[in-house]
N, C-alpha and C. Protein backbone atom coordinates (compact mmCIF):
# COMPACT_ATOMS: atom_id res chain seq x y z
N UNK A 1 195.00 -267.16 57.28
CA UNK A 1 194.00 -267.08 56.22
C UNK A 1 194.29 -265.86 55.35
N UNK A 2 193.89 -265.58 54.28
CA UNK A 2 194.42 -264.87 53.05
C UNK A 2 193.18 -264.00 53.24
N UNK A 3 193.70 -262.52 53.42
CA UNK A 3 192.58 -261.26 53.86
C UNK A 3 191.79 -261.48 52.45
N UNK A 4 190.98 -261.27 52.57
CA UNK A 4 190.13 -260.98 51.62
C UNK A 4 189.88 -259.10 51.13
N UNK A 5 189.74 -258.88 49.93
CA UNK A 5 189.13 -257.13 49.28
C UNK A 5 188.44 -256.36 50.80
N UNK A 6 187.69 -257.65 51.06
CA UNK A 6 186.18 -256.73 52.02
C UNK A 6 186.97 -256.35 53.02
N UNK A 7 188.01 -257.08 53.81
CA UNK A 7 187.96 -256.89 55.19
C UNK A 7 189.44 -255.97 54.85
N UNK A 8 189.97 -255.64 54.11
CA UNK A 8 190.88 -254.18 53.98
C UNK A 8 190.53 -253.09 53.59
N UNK A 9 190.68 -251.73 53.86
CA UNK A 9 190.61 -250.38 53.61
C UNK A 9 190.96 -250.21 51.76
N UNK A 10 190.41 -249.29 50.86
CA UNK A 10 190.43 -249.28 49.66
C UNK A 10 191.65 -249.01 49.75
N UNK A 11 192.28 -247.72 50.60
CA UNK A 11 193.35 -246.88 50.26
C UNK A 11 194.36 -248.44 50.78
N UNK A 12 194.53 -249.16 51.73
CA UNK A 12 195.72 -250.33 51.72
C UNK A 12 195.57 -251.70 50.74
N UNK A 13 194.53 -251.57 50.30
CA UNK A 13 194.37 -252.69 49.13
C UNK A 13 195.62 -252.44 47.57
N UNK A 14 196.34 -253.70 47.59
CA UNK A 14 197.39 -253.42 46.35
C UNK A 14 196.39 -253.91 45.20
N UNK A 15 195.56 -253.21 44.61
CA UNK A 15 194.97 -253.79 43.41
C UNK A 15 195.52 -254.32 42.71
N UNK A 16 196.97 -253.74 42.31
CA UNK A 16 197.50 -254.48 41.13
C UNK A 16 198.25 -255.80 41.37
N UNK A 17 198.71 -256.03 43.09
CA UNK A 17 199.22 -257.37 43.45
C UNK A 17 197.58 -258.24 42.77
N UNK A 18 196.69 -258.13 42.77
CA UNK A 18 195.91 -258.90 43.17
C UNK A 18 195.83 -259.64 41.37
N UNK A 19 196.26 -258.58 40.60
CA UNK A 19 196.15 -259.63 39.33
C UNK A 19 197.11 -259.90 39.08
N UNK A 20 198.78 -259.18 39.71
CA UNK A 20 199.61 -259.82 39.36
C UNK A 20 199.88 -261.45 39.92
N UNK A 21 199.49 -261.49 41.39
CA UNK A 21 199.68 -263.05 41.85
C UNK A 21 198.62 -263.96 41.41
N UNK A 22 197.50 -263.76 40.78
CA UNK A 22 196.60 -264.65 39.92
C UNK A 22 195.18 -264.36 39.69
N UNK A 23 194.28 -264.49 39.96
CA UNK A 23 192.83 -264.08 38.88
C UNK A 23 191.76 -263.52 40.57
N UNK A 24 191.45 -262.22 40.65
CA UNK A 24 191.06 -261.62 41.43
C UNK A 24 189.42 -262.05 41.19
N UNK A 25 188.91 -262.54 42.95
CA UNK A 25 187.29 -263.19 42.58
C UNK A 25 186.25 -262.77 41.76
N UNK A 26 186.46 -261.32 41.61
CA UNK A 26 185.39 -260.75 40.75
C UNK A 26 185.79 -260.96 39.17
N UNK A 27 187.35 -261.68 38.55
CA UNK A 27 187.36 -261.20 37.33
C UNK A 27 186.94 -262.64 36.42
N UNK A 28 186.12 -262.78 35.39
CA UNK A 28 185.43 -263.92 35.09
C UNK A 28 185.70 -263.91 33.84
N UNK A 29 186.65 -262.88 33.30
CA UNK A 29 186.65 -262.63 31.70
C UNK A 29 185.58 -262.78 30.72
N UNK A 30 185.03 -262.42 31.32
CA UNK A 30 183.33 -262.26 30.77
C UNK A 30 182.97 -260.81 31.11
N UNK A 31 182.03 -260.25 30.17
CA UNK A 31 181.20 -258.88 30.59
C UNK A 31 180.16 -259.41 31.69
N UNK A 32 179.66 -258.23 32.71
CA UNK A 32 178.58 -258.83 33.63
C UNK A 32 177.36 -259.08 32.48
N UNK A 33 176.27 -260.52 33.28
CA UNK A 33 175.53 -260.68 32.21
C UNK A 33 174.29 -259.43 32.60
N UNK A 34 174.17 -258.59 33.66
CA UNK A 34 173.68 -257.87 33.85
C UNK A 34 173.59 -256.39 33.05
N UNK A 35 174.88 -256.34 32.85
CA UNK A 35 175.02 -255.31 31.78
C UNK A 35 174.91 -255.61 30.31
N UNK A 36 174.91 -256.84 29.99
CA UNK A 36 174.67 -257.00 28.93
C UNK A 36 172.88 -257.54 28.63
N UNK A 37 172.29 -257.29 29.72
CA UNK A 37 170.76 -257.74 29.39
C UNK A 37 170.28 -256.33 29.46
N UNK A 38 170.66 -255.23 30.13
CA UNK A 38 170.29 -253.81 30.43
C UNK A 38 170.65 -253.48 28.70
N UNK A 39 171.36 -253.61 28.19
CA UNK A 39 172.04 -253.03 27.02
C UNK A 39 170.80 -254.11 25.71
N UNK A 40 170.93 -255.27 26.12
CA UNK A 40 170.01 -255.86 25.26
C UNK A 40 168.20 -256.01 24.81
N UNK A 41 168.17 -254.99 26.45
CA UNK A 41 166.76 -255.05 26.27
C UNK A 41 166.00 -253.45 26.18
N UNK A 42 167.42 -252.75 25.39
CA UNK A 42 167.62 -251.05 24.82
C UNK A 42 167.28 -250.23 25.92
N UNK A 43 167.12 -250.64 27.31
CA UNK A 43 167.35 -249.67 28.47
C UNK A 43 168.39 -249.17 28.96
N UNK A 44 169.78 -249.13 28.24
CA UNK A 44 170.65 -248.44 28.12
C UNK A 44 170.97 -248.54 26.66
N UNK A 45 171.07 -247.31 26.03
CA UNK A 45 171.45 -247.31 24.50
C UNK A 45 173.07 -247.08 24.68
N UNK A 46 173.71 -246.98 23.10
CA UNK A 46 175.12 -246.86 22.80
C UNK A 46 174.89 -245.02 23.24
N UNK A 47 176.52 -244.43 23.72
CA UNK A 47 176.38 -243.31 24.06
C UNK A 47 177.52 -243.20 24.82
N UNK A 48 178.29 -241.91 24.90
CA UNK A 48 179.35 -241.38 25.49
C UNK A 48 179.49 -242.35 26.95
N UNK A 49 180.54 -243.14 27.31
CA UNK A 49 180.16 -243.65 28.65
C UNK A 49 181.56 -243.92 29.38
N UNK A 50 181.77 -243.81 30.41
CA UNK A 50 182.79 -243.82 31.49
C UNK A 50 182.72 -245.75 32.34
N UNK A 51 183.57 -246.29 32.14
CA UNK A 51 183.76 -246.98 33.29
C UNK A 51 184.75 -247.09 34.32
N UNK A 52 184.06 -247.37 35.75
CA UNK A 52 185.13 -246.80 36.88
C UNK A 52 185.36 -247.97 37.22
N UNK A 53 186.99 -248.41 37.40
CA UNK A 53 187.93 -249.72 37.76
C UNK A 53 187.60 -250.83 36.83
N UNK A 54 187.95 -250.30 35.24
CA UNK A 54 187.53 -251.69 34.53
C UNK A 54 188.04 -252.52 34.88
N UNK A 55 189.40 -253.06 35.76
CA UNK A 55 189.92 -254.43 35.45
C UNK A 55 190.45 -254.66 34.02
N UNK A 56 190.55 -255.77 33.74
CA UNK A 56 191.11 -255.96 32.17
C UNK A 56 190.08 -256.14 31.66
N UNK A 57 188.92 -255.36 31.16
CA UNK A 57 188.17 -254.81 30.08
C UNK A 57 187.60 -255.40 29.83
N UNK A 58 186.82 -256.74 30.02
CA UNK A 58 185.64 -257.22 29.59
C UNK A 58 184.56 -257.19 29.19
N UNK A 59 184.07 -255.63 30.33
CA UNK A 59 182.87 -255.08 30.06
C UNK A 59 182.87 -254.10 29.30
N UNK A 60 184.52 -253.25 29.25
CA UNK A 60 184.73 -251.96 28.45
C UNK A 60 184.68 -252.12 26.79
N UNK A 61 184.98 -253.73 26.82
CA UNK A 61 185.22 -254.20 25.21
C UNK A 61 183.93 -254.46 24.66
N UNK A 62 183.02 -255.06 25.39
CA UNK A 62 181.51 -255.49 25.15
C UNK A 62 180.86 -254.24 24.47
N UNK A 63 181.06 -253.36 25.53
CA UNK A 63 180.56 -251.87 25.51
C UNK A 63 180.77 -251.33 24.05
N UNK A 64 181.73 -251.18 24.11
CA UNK A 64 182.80 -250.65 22.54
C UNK A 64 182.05 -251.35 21.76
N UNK A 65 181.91 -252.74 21.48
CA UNK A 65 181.65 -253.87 20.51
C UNK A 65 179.96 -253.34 19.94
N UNK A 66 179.24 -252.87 21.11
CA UNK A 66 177.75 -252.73 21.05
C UNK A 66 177.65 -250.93 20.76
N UNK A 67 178.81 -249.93 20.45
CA UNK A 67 178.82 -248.85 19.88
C UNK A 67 178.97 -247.77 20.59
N UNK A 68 178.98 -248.12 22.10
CA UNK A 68 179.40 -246.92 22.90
C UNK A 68 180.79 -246.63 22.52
N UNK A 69 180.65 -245.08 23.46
CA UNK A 69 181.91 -244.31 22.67
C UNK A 69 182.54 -244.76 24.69
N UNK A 70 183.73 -245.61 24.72
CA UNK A 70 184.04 -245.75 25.93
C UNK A 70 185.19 -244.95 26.35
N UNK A 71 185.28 -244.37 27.64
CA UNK A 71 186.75 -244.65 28.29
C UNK A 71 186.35 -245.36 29.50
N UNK A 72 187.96 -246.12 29.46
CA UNK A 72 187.42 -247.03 30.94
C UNK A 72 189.00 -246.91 31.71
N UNK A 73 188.57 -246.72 32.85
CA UNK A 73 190.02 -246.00 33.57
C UNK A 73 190.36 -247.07 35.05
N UNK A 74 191.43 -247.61 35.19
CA UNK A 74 191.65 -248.40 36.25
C UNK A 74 192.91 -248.10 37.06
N UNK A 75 193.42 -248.33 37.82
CA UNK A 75 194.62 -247.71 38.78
C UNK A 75 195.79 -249.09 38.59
N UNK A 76 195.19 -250.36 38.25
CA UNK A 76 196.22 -251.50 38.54
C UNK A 76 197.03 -251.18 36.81
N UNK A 77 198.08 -251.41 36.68
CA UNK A 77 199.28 -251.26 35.36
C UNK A 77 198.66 -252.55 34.79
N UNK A 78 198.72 -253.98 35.73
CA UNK A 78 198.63 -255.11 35.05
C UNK A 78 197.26 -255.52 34.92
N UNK A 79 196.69 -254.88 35.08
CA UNK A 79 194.97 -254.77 34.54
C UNK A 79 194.92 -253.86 33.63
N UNK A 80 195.16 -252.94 33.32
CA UNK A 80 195.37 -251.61 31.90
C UNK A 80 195.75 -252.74 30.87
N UNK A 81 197.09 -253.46 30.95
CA UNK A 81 197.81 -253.96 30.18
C UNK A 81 196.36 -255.03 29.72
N UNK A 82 196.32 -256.04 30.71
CA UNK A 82 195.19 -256.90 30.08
C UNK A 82 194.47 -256.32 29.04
N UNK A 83 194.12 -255.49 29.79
CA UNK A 83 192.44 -254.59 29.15
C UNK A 83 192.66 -254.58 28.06
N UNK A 84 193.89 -253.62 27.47
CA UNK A 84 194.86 -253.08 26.20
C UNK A 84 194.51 -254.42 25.34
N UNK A 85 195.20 -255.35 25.66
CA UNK A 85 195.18 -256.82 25.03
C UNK A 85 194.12 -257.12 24.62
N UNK A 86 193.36 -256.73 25.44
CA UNK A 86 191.81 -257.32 25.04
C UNK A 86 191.17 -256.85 24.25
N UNK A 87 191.36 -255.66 24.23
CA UNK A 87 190.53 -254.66 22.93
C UNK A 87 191.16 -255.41 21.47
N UNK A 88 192.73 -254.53 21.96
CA UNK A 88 193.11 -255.10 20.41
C UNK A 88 192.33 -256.26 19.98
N UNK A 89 192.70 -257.60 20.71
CA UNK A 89 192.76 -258.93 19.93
C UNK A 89 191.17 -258.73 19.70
N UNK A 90 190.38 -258.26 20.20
CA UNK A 90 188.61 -258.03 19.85
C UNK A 90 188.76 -256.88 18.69
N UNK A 91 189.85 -255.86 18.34
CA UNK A 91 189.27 -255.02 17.55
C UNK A 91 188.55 -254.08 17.78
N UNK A 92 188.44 -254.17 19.35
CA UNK A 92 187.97 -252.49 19.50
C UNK A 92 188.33 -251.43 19.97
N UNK A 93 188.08 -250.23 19.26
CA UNK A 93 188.07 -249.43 19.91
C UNK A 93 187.57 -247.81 21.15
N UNK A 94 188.40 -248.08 21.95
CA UNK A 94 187.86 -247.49 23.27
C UNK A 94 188.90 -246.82 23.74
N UNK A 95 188.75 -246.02 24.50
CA UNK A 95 190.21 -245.11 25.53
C UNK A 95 189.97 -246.28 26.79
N UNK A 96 191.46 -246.32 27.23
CA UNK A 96 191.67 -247.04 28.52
C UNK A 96 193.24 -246.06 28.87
N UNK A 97 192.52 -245.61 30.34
CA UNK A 97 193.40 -245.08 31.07
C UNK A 97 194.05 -245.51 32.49
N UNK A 98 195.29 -245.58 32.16
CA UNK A 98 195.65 -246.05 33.62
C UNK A 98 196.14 -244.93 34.30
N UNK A 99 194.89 -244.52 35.75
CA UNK A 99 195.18 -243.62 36.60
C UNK A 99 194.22 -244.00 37.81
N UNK A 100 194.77 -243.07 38.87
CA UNK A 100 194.25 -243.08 39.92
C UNK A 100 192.27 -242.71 39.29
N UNK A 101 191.43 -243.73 39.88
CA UNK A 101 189.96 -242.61 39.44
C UNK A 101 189.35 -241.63 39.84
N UNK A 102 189.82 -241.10 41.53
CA UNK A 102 189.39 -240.12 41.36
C UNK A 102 190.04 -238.69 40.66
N UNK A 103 191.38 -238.76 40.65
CA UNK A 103 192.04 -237.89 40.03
C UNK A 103 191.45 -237.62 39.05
N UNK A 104 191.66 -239.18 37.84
CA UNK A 104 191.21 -239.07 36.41
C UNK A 104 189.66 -238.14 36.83
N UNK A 105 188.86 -238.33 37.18
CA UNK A 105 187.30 -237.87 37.35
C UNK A 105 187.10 -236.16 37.45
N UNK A 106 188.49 -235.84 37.98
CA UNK A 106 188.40 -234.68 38.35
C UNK A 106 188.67 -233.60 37.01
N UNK A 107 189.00 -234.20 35.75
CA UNK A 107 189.54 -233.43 34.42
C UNK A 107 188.67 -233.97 33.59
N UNK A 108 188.15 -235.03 33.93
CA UNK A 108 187.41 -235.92 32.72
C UNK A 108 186.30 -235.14 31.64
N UNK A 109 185.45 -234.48 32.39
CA UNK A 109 184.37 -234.13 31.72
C UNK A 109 183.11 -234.97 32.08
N UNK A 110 182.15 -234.74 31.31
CA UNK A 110 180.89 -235.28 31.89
C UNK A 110 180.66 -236.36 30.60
N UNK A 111 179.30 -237.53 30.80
CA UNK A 111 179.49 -238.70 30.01
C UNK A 111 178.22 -239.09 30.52
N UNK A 112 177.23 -239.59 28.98
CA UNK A 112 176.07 -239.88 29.84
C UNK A 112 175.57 -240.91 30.41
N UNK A 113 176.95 -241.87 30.50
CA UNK A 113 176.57 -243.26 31.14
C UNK A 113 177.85 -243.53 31.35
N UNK A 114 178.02 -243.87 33.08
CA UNK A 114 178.78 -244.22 33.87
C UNK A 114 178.59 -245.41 34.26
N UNK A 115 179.28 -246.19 34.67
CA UNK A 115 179.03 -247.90 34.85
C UNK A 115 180.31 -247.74 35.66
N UNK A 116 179.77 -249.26 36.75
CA UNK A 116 181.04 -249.86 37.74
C UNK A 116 180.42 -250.74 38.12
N UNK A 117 181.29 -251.99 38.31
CA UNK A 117 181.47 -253.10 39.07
C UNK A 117 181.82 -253.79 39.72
N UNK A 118 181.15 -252.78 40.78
CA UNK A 118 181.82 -252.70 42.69
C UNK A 118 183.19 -251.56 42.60
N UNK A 119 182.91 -250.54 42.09
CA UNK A 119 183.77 -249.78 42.34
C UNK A 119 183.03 -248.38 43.48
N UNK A 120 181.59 -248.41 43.46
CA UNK A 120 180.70 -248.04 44.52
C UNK A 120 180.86 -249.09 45.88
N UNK A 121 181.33 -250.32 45.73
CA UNK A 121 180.58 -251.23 47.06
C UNK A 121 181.97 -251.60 47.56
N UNK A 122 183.51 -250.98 47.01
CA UNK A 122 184.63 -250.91 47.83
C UNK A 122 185.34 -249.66 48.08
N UNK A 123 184.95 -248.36 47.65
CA UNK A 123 185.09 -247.11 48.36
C UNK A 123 183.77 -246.65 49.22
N UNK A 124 182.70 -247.17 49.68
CA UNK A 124 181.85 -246.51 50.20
C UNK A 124 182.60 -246.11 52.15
N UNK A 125 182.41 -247.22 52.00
CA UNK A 125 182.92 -247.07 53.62
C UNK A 125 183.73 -245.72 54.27
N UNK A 126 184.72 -245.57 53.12
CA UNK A 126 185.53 -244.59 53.47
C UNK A 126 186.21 -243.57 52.88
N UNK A 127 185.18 -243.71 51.66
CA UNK A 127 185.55 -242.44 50.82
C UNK A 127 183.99 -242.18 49.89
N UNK A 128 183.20 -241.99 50.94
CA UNK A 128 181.88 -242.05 49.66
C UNK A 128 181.22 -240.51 49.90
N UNK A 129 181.61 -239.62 50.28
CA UNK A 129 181.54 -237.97 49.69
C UNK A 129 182.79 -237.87 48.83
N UNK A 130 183.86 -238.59 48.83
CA UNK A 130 184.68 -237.89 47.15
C UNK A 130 184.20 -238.84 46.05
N UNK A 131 183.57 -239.94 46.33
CA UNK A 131 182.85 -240.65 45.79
C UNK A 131 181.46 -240.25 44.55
N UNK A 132 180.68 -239.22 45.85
CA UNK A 132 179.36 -238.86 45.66
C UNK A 132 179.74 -237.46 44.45
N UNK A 133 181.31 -237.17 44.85
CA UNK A 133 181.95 -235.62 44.25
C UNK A 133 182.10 -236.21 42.75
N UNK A 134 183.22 -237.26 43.18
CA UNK A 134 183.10 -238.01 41.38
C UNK A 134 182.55 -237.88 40.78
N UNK A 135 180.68 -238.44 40.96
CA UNK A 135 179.75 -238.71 40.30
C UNK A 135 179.16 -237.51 40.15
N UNK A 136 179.43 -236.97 40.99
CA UNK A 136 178.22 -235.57 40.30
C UNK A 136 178.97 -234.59 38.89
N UNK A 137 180.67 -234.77 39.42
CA UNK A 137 181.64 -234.36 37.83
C UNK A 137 181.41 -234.77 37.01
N UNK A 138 181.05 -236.26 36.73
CA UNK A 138 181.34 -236.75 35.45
C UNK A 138 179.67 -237.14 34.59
N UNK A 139 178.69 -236.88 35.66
CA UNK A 139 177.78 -236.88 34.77
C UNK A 139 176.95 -235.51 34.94
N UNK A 140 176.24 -235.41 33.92
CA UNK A 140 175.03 -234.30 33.74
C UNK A 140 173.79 -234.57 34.14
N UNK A 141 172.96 -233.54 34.28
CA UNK A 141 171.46 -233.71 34.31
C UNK A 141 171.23 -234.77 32.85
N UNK A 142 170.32 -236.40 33.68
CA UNK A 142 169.92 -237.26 32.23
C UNK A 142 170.92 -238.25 32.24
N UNK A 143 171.88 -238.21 32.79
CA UNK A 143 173.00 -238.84 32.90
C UNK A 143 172.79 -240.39 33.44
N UNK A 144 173.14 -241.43 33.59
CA UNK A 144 172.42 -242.77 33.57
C UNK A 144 173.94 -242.98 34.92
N UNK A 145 173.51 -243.89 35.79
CA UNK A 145 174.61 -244.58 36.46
C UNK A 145 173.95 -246.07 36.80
N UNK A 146 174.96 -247.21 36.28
CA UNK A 146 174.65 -248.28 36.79
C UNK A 146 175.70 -248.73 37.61
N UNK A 147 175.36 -249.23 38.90
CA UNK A 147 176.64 -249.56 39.55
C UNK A 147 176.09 -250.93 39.95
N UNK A 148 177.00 -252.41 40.55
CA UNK A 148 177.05 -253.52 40.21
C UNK A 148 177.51 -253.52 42.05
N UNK A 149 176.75 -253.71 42.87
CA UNK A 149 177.10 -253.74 44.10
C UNK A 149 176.76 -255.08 45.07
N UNK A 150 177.40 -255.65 46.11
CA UNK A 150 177.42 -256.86 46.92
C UNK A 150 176.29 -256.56 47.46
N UNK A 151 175.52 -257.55 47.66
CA UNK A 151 174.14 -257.21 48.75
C UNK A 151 174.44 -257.69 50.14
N UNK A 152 173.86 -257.23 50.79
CA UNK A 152 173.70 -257.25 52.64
C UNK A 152 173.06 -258.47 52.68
N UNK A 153 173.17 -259.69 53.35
CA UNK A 153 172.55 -260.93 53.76
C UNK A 153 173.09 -262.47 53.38
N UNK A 154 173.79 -262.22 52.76
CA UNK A 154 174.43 -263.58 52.45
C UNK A 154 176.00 -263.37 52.99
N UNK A 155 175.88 -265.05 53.47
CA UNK A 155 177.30 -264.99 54.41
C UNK A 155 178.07 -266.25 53.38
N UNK A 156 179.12 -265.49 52.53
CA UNK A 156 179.82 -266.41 51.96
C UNK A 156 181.42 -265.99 52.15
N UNK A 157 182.15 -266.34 52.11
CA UNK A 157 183.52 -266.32 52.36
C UNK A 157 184.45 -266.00 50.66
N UNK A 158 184.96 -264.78 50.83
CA UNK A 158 185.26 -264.25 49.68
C UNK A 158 184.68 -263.76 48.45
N UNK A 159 182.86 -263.26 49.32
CA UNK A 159 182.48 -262.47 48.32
C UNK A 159 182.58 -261.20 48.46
N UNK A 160 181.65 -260.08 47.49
CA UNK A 160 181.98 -258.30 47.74
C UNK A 160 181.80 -257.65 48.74
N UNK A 161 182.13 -256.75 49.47
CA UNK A 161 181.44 -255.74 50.26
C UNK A 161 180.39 -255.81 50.03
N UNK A 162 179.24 -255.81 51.22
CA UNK A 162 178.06 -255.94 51.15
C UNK A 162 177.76 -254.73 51.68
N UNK A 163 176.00 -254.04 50.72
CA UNK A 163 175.67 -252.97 51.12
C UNK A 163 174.03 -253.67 51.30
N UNK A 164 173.16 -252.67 52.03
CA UNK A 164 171.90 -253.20 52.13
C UNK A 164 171.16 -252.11 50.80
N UNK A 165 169.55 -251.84 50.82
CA UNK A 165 169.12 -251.43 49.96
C UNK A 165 169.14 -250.16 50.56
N UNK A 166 168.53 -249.77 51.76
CA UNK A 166 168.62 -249.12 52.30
C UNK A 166 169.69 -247.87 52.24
N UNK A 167 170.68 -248.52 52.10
CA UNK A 167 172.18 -247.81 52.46
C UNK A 167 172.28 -246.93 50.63
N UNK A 168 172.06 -247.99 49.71
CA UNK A 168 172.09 -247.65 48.64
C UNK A 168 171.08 -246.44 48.57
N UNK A 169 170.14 -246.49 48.66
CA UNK A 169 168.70 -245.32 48.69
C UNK A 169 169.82 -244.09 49.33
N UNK A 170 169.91 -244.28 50.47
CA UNK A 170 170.30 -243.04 51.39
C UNK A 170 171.64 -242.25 50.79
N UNK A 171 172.58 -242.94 50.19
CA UNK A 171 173.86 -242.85 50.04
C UNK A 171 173.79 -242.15 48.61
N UNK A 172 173.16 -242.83 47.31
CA UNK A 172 173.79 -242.54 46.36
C UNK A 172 172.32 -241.60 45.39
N UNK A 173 171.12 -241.48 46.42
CA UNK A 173 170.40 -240.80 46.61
C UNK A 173 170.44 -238.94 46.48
N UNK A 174 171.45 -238.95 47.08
CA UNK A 174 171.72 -237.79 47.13
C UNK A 174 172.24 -237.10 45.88
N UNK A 175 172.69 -237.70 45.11
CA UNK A 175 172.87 -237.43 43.47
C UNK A 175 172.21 -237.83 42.37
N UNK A 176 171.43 -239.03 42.63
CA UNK A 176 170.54 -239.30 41.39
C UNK A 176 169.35 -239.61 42.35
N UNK A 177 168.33 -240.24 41.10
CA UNK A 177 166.89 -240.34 41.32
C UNK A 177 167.27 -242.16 40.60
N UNK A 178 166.21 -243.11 41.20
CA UNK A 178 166.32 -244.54 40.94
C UNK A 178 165.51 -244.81 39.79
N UNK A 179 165.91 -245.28 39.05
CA UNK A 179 165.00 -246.07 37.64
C UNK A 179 164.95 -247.58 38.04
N UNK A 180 165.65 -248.28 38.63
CA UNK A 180 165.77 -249.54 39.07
C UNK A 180 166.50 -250.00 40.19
N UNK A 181 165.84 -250.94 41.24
CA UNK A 181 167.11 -251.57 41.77
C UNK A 181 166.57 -252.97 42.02
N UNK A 182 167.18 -253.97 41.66
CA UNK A 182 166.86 -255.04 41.80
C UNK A 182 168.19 -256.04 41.81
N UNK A 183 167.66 -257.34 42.83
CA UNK A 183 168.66 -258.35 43.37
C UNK A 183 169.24 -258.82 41.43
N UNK A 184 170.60 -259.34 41.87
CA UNK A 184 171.07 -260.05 40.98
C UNK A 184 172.65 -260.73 41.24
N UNK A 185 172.95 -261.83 40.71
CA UNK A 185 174.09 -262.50 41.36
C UNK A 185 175.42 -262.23 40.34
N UNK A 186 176.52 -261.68 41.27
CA UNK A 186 177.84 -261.77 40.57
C UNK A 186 178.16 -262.90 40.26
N UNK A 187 178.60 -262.92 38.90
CA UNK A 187 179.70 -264.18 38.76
C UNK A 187 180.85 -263.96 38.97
N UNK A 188 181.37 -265.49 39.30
CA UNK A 188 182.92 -265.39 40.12
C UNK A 188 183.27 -266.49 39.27
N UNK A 189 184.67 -266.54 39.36
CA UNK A 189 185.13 -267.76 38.94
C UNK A 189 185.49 -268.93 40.44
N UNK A 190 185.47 -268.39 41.82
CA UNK A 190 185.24 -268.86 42.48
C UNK A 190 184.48 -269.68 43.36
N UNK A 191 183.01 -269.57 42.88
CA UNK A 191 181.97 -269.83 43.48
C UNK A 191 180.81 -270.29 42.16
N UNK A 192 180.78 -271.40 42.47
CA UNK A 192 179.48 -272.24 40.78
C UNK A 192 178.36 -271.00 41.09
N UNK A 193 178.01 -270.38 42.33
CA UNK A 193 176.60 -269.80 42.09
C UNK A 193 176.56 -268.51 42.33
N UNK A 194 178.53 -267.86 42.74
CA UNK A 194 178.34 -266.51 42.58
C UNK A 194 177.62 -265.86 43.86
N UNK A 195 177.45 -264.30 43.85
CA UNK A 195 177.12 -264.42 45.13
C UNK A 195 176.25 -262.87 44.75
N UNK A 196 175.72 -262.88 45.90
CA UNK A 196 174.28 -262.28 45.89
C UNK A 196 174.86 -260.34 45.85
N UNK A 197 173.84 -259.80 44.83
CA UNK A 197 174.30 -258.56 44.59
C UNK A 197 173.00 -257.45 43.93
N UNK A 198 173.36 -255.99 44.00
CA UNK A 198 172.59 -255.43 43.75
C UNK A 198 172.69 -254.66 42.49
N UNK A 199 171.73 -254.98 41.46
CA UNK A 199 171.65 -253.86 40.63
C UNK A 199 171.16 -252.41 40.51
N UNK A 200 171.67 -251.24 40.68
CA UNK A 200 171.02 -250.70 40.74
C UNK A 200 171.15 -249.33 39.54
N UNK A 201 170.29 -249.01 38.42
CA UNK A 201 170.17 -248.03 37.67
C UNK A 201 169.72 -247.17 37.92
N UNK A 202 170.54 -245.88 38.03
CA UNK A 202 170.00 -244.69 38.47
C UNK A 202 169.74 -243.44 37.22
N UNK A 203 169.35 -242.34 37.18
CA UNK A 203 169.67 -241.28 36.50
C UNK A 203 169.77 -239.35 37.39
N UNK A 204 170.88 -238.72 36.74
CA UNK A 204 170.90 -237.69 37.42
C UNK A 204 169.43 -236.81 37.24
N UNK A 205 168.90 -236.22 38.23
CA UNK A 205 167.46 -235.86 38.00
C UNK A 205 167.60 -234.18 36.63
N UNK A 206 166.69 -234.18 35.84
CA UNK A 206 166.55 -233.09 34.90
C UNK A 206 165.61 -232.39 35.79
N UNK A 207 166.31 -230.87 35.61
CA UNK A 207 165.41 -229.59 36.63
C UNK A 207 164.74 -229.18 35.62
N UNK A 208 163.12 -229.38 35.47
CA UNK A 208 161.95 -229.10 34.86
C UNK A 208 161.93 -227.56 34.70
N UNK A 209 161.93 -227.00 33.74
CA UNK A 209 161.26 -225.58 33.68
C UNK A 209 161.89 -224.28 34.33
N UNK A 210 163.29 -225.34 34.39
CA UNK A 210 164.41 -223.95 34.53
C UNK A 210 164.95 -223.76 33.09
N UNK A 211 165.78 -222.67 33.03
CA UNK A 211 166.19 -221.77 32.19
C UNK A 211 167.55 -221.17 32.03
């Protein structure tokens, strides 16, 4: 049987085999419609913003298209390349970097909206204090994080790392404060109904009445 993302370690996963031998379950060439209803219903405005493991740019181009100022940084060559493609032939423009992310994270600077999609729900396991280090670099006090994570309870065969709510609270807690978390389903090109996942919008907390 053909391992699946979940059941390998981030650090032995070949990301970039996975688009070079054909279309990786999460990529739908579509923006998530999740991020695009957060963006449509002005609870995230246009604004300096980071995305971690775009893939080939779907969501980074959307982003761009709707006026954020993007960079979107991924580790696979043949996902950069997509991405690249994709802007152009859309006309937009955005920075896309191909590098390792936590490296890139470590020079980046800060950005007041960070976005990922499942790039929280396949390093947690085993890298989620350089994880938690990332996130506290690249954003500021006010700083917005939406991350796009597998939920705990559904048993389907080749969907995301699953996290519970719980785990999310405790884990990513420790750097922001929650504005939202609520169920919502990935689309796949694998699966007509996609598979069960968590939204969750956070912001870094502002220290009141310091100086």
């Amino acid at each position: 049987m053909k391992a699946t993302v979940e059941s390998q370690t981030f650090q032995s996963t070949d990301w970039d085999a996975l688009y070079r031998n054909g279309t990786p379950p999460w990529e739908t060439g579509r923006p998530a419609a999740e991020l695009v209803r957060l963006i449509d219903e002005g609870v995230i405005k246009p604004t300096t913003t980071l995305e971690l493991g775009c893939g080939t740019g779907a969501n980074a181009v959307l982003l761009a298209q709707r006026g954020f100022e993007v960079t979107a940084v991924d580790s696979s060559p043949t996902a950069i390349e997509r991405a690249r493609t994709r802007a152009e032939n859309a006309g937009a423009l955005l920075r896309i970097v191909l590098d390792d992310v936590f490296e890139f994270a470590a020079t980046a600077g800060t950005f007041e909206f960070v976005f990922d999609a499942g790039f929280y729900h396949s390093v947690r396991r085993t890298q989620l204090d350089r994880l938690l280090d990332l996130l506290w670099r690249v954003t500021r006090p006010g700083s917005l994080y939406l991350t796009l994570a597998g939920a705990a309870g559904e048993t389907a065969e080749g969907g995301p790392p699953q996290v519970s709510e719980e785990e999310i609270h405790r884990e990513l807690g420790r750097v922001f404060e929650f504005v939202d978390v609520r169920p919502f389903r990935f689309e796949s090109p694998f699966r007509k109904e996609g598979y069960l996942g968590w939204s969750c919008l956070m912001r870094r907390p502002v220290l009141v009445g310091t100086r």
